[in-house]
N, C-alpha and C. Protein backbone atom coordinates (compact mmCIF):
# COMPACT_ATOMS: atom_id res chain seq x y z
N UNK A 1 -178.60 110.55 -133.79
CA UNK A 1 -178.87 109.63 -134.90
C UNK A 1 -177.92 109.92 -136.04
N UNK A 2 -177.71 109.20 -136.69
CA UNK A 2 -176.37 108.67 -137.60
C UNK A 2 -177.06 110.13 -138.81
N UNK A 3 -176.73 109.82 -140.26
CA UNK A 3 -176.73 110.56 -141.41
C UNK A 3 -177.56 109.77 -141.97
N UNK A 4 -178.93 109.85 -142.47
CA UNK A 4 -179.07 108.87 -143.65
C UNK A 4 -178.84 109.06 -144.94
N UNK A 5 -178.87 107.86 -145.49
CA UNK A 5 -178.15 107.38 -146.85
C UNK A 5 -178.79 107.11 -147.80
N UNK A 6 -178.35 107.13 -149.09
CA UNK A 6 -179.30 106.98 -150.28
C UNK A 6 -178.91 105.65 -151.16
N UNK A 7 -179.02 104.77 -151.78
CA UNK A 7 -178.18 103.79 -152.61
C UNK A 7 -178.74 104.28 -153.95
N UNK A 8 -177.39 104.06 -154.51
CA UNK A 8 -177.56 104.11 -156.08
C UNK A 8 -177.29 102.84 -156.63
N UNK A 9 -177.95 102.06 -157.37
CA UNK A 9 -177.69 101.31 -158.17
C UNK A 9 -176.62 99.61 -158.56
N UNK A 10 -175.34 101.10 -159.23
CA UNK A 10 -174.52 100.50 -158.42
C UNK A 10 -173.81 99.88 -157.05
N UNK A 11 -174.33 100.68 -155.70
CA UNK A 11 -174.07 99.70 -155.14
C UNK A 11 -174.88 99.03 -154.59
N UNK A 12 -176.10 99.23 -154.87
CA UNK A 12 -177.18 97.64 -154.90
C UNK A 12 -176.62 96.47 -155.13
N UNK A 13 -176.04 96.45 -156.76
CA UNK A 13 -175.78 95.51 -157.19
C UNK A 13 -174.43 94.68 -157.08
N UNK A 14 -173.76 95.96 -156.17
CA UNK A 14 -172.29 95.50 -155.41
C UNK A 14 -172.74 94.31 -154.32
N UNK A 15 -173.49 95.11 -153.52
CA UNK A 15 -174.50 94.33 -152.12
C UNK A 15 -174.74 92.87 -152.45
N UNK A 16 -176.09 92.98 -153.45
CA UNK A 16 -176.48 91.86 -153.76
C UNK A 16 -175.63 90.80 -154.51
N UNK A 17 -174.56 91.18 -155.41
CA UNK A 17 -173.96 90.32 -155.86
C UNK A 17 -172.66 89.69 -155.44
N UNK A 18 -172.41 88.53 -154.99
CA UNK A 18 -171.28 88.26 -154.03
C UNK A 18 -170.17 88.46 -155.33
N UNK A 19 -170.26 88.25 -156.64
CA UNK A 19 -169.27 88.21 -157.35
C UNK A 19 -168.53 89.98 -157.93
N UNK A 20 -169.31 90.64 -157.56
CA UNK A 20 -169.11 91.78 -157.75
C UNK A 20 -167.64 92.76 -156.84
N UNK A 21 -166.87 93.33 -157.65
CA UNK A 21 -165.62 93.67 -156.84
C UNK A 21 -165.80 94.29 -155.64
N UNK A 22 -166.70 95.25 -156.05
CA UNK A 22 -166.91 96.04 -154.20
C UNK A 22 -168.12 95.28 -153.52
N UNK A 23 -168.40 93.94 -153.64
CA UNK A 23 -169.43 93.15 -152.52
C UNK A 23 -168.74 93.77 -151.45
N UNK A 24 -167.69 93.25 -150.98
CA UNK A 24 -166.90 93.25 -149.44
C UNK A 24 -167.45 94.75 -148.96
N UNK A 25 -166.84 95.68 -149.78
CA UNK A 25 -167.03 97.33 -149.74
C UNK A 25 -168.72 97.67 -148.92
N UNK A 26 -169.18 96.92 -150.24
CA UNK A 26 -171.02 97.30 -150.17
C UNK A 26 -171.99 96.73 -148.75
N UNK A 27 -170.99 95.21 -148.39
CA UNK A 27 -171.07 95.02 -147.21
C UNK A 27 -170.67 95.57 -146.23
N UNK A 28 -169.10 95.95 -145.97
CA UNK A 28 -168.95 97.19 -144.49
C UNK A 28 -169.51 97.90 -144.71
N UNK A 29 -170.26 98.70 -145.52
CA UNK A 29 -170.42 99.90 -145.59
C UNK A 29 -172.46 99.86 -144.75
N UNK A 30 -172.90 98.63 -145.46
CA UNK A 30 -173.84 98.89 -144.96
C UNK A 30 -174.23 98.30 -143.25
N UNK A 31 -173.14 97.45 -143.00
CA UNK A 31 -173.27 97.29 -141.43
C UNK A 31 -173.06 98.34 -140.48
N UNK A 32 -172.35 99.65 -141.18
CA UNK A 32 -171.73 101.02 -140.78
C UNK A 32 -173.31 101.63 -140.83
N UNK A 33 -174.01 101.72 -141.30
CA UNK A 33 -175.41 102.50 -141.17
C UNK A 33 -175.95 102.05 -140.06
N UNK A 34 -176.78 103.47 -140.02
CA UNK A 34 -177.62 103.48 -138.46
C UNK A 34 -178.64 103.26 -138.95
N UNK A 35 -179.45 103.21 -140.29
CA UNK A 35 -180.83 102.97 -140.89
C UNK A 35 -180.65 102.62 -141.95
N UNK A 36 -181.54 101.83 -142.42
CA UNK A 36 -181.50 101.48 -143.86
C UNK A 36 -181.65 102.83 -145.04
N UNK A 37 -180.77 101.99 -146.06
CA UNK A 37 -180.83 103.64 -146.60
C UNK A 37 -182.04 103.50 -147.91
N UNK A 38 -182.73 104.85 -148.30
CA UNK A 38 -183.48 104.58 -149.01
C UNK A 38 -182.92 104.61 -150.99
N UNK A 39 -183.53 104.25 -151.25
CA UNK A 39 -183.30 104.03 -152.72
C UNK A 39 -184.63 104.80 -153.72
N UNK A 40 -184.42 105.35 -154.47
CA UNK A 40 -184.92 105.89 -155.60
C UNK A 40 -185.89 104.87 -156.47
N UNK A 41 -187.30 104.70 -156.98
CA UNK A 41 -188.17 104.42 -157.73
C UNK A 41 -187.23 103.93 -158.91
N UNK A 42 -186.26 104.95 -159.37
CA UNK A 42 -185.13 104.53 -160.56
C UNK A 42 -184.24 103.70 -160.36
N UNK A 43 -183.44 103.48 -159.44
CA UNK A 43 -182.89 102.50 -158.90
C UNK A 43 -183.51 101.41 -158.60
N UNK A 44 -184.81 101.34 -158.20
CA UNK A 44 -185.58 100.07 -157.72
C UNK A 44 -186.18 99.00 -159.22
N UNK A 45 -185.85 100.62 -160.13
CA UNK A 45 -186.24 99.35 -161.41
C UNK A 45 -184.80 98.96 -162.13
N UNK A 46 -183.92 99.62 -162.33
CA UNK A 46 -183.21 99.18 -162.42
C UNK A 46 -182.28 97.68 -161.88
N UNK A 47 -182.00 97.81 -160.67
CA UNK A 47 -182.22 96.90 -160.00
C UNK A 47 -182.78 95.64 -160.03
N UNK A 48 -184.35 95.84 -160.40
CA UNK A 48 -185.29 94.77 -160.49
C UNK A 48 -185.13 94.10 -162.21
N UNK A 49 -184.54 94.74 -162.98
CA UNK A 49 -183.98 94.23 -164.48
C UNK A 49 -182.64 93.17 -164.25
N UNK A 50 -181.90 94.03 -163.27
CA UNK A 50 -180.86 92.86 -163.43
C UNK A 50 -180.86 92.10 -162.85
N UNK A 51 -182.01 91.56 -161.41
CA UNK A 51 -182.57 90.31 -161.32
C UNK A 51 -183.20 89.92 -162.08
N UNK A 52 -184.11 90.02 -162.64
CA UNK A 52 -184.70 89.57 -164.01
C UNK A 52 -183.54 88.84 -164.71
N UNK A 53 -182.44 89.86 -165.18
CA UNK A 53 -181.64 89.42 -166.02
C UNK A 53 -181.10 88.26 -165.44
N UNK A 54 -180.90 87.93 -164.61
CA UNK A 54 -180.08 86.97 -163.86
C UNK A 54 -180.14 85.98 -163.57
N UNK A 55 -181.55 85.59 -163.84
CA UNK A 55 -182.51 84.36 -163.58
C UNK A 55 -182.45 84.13 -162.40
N UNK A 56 -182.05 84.49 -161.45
CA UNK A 56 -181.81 84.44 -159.83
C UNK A 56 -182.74 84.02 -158.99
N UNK A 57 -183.84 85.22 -159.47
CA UNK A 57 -184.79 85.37 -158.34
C UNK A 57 -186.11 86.07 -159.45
N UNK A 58 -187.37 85.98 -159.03
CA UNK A 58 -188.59 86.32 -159.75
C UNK A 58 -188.32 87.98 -159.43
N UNK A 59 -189.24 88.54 -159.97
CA UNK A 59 -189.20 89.75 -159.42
C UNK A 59 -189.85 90.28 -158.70
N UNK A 60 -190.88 89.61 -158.50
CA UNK A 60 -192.10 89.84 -157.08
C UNK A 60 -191.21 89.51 -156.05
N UNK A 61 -190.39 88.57 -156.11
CA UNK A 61 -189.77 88.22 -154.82
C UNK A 61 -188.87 89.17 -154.45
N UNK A 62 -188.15 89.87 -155.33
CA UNK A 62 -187.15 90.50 -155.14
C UNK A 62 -187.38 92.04 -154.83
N UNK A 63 -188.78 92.50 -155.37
CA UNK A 63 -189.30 93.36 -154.82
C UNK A 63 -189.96 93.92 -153.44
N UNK A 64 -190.49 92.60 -153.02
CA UNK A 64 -190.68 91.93 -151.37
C UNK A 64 -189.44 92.22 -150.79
N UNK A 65 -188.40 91.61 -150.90
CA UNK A 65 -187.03 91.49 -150.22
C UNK A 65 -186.45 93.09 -149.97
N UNK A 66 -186.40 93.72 -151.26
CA UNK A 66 -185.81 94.84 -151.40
C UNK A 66 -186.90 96.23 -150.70
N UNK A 67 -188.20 95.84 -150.29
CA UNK A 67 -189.35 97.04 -149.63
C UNK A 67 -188.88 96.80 -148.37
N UNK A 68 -188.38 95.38 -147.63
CA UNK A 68 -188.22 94.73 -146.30
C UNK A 68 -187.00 95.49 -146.29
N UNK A 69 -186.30 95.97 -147.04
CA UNK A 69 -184.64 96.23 -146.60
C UNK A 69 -184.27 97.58 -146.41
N UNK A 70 -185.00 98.39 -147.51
CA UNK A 70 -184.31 99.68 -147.82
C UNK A 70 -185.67 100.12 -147.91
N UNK A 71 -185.73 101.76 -147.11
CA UNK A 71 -186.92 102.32 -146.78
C UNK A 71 -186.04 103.68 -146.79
N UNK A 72 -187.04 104.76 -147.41
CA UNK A 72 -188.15 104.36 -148.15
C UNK A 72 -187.34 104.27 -149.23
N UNK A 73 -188.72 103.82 -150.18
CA UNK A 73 -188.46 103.93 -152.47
C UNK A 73 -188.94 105.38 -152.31
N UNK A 74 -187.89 106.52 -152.86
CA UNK A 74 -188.20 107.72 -152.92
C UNK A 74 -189.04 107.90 -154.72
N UNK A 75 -189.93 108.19 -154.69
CA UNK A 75 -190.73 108.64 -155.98
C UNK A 75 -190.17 109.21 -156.71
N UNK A 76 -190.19 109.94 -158.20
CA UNK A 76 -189.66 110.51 -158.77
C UNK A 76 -191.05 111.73 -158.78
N UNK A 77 -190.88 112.84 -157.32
CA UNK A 77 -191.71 113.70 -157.92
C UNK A 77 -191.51 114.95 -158.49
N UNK A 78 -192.09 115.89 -158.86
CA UNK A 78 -191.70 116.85 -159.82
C UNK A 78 -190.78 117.92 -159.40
N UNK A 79 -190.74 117.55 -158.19
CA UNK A 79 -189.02 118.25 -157.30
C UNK A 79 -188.14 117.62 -158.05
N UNK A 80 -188.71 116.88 -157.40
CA UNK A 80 -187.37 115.90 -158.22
C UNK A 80 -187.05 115.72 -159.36
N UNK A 81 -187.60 115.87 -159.99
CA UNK A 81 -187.53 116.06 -161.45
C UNK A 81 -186.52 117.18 -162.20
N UNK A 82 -187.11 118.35 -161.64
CA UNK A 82 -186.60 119.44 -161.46
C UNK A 82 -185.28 119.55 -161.46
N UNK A 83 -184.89 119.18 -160.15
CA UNK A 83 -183.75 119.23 -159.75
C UNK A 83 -182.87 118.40 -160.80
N UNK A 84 -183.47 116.94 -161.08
CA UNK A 84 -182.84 116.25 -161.78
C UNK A 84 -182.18 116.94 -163.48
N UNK A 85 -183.12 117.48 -163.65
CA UNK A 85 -183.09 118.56 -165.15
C UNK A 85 -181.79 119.37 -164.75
N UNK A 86 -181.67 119.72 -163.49
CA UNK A 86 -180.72 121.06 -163.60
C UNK A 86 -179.65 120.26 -163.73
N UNK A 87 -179.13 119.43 -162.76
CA UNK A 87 -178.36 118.24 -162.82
C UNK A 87 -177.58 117.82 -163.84
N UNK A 88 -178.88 117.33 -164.73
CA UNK A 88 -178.27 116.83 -166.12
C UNK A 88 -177.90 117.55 -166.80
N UNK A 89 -178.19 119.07 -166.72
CA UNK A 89 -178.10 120.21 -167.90
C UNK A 89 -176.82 120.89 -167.33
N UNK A 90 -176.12 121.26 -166.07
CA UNK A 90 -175.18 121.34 -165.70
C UNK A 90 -173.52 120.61 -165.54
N UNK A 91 -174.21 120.01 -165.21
CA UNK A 91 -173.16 118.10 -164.82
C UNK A 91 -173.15 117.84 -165.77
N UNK A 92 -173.57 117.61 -166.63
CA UNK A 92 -173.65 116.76 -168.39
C UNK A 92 -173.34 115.00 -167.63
N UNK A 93 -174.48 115.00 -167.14
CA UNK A 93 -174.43 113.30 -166.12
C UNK A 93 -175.53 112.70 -166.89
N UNK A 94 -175.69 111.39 -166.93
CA UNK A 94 -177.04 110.60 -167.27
C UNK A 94 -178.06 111.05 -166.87
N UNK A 95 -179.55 111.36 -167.35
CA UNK A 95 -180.86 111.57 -167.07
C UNK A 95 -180.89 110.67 -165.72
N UNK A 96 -180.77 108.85 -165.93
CA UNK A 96 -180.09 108.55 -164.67
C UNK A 96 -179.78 108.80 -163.54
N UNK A 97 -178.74 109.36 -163.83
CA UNK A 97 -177.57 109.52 -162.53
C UNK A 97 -178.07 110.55 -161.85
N UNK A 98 -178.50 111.63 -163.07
CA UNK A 98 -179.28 112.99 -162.16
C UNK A 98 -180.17 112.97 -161.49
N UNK A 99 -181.06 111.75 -161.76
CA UNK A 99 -182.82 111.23 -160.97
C UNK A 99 -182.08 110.96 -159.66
N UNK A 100 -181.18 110.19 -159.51
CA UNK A 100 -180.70 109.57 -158.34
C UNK A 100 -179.76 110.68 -157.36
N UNK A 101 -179.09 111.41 -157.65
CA UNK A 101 -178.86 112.47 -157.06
C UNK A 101 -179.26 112.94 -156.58
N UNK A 102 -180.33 113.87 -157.45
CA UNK A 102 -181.87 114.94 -156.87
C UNK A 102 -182.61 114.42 -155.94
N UNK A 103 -182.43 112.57 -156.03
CA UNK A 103 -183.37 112.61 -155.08
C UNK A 103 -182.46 112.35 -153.82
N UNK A 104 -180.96 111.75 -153.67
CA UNK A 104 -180.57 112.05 -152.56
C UNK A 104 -180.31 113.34 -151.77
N UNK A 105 -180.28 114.63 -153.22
CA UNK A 105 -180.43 115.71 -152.78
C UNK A 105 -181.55 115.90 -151.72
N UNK A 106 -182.69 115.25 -152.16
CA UNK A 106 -183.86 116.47 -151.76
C UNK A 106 -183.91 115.25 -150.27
N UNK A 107 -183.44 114.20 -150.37
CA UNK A 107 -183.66 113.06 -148.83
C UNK A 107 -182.66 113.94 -147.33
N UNK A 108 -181.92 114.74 -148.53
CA UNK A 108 -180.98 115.14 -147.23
C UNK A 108 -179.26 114.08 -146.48
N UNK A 109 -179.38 113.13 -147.68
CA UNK A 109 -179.04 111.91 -147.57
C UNK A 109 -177.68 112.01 -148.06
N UNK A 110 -176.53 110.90 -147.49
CA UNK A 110 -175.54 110.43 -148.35
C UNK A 110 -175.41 109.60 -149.14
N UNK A 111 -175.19 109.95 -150.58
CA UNK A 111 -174.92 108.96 -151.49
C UNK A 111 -173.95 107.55 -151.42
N UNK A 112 -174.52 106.41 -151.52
CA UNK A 112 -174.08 105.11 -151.45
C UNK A 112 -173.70 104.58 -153.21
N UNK A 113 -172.70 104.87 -153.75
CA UNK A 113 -172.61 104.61 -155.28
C UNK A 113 -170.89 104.74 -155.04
N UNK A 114 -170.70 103.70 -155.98
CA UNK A 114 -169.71 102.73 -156.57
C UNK A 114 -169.30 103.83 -157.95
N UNK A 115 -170.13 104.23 -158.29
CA UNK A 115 -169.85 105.16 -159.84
C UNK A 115 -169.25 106.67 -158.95
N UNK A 116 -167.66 106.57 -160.01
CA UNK A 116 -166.90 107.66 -159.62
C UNK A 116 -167.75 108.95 -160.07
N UNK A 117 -167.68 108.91 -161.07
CA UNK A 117 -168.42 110.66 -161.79
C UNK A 117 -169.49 110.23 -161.04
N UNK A 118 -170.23 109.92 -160.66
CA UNK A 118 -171.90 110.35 -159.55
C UNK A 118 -171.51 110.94 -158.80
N UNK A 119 -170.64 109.92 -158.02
CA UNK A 119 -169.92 110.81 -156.52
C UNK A 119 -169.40 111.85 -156.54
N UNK A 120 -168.30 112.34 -157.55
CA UNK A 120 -167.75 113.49 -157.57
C UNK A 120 -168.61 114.98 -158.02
N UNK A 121 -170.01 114.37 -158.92
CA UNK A 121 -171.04 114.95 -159.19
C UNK A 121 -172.20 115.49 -157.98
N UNK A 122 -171.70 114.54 -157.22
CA UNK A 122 -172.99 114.69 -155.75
C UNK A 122 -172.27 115.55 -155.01
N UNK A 123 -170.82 115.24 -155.10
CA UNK A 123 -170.02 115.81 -153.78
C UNK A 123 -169.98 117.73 -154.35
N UNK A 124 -169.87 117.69 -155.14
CA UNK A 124 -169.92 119.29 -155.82
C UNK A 124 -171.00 119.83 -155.23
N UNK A 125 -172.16 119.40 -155.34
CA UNK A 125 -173.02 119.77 -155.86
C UNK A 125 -173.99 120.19 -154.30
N UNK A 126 -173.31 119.03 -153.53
CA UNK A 126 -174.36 119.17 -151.77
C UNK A 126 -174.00 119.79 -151.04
């Protein structure tokens, strides 16, 4: 079985948005997975703002769509948290960026993000 994967944010919003520069990217990349990758509680709201913002789509709907796709929504629990603290206090990264890390940390997972400093932050760090 393949590696699983984590999405950050950014490339959610690569995915979902055809106008976005790395759509194409966010697309090979996810036909290249052997499982859907899971996404972070923080990411899932995030996410769910800039549909909102977008007038696109409701957000019940988009929350439906996005539980059907990407499994699991990893929680923010106090591991995670944790970890996220050291993260931010080391890395000098977004409270953010560190939630989403820690928790691809603790999934065992590869990070799926479009944001250079995350990646180079994850890649140190796993």
């Amino acid at each position: 079985m393949g590696q699983k994967s984590h999405a950050d944010t950014s490339w959610l919003i690569a995915l979902f948005n055809p106008d976005d520069s790395h759509h194409a990217q966010a697309l090979r990349e996810l036909e290249e997975l052997t499982s859907p990758p899971s996404i972070s509680s923080l990411a899932l709201a995030e996410l769910l703002v800039d549909f909102d913002q977008s007038d696109s789509i409701s957000i019940p709907v988009a929350l439906s769509q996005i539980q059907k796709s990407f499994s699991p929504v990893i929680a923010i629990t106090t591991e995670i948290a944790l970890r996220a603290a050291e993260v931010r206090s080391h890395y000098k990264v977004t409270l953010a960026d560190a939630i989403v890390i820690a928790s691809a940390l603790h999934e065992r997972s590869h990070l799926l993000t479009f944001d250079k400093s995350m990646k180079a932050t994850y890649e140190r760090i796993k």
